[in-house]
Structure formats: C-alpha cells, structure tokens
Protein backbone atom coordinates (compact mmCIF):
# COMPACT_ATOMS: atom_id res chain seq x y z
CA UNK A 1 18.08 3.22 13.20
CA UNK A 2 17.80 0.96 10.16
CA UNK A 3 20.65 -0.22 8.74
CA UNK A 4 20.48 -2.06 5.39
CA UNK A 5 23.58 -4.08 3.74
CA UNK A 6 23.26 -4.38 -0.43
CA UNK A 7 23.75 -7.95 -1.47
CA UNK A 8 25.77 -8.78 -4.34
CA UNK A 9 23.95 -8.94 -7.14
CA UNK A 10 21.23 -7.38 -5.88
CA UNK A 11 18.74 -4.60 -7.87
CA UNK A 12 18.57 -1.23 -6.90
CA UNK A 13 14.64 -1.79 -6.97
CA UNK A 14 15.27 -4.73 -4.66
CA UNK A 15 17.45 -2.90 -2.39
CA UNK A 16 14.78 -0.39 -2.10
CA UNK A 17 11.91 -2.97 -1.53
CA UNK A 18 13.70 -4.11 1.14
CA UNK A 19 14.47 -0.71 2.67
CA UNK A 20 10.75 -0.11 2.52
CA UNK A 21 9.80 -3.23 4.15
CA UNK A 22 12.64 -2.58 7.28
CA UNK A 23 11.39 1.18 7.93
CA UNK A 24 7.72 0.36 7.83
CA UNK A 25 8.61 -2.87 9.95
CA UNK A 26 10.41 -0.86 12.53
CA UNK A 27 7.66 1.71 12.84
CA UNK A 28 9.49 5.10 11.92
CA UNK A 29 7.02 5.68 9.17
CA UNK A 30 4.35 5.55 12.43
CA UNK A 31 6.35 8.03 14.05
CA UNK A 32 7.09 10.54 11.16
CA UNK A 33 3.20 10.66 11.00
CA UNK A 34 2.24 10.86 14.75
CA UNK A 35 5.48 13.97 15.17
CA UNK A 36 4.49 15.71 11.46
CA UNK A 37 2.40 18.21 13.80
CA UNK A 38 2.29 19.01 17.26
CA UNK A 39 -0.33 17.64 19.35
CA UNK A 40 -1.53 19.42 22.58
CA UNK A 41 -1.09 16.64 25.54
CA UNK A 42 -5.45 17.04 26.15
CA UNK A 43 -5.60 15.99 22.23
CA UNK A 44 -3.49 12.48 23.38
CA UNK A 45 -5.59 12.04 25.74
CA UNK A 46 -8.85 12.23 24.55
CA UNK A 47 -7.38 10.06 21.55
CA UNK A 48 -6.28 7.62 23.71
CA UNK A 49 -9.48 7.49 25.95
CA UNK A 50 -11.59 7.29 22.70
CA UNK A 51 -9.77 4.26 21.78
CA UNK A 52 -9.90 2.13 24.86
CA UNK A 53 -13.45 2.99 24.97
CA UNK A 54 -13.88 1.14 21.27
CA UNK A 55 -11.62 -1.58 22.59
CA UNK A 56 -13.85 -2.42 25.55
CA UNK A 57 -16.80 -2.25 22.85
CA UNK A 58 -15.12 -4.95 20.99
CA UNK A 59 -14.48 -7.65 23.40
CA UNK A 60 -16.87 -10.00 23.89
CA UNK A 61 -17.31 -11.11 28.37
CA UNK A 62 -16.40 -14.44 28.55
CA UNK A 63 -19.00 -17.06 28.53
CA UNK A 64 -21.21 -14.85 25.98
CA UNK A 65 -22.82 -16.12 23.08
C-alpha cells in the first residue's frame, strides 16, 4: 500500500507528482497491467520460457571477445 503525507506548502500538482513517482516505484502500476486480463497458466509459461531464452541470447560466455 502507498501511503503519501502532503507537506505544508506543498502543490496539489506536486503532491500528485509525487504520488505518481511512489506507485510506479512500488510496482502496482506493473501489476494492474499484468491482472487487467486473465492469463491461462500455459500463456505464463511460454512467456516466461520465451524470455529466459532471450536472456541466455544476451549474455556474452566469459572469456569471449
């Protein structure tokens, strides 16, 4: 949960800013997005598998040029 405290004399627009910066920090944005539609467990999977395979792509072995 993200709790924010307004400062005295702060802005609205501040106050909001800030908000922003605490929910996008704490990754509930993320979440809204990922739960906005159900995914069949196969789907997470396969998403999942995908992206290790693209991360062991990446990496370069060790002593490489």
């Amino acid at each position: 949960m993200v709790k924010l405290v307004v400062r005295e004399k702060e802005t609205i627009q501040e106050a909001v800013r800030r908000f922003r910066k605490l929910v996008e920090r704490s990754g509930i944005k993320k979440e809204m997005r990922r739960r906005e539609y159900y995914e069949k467990p196969s789907e997470i999977k396969r998403r999942a598998r995908l992206r290790a395979e693209r991360r062991s792509r990446r990496v370069v072995p060790a002593g490489g040029v």
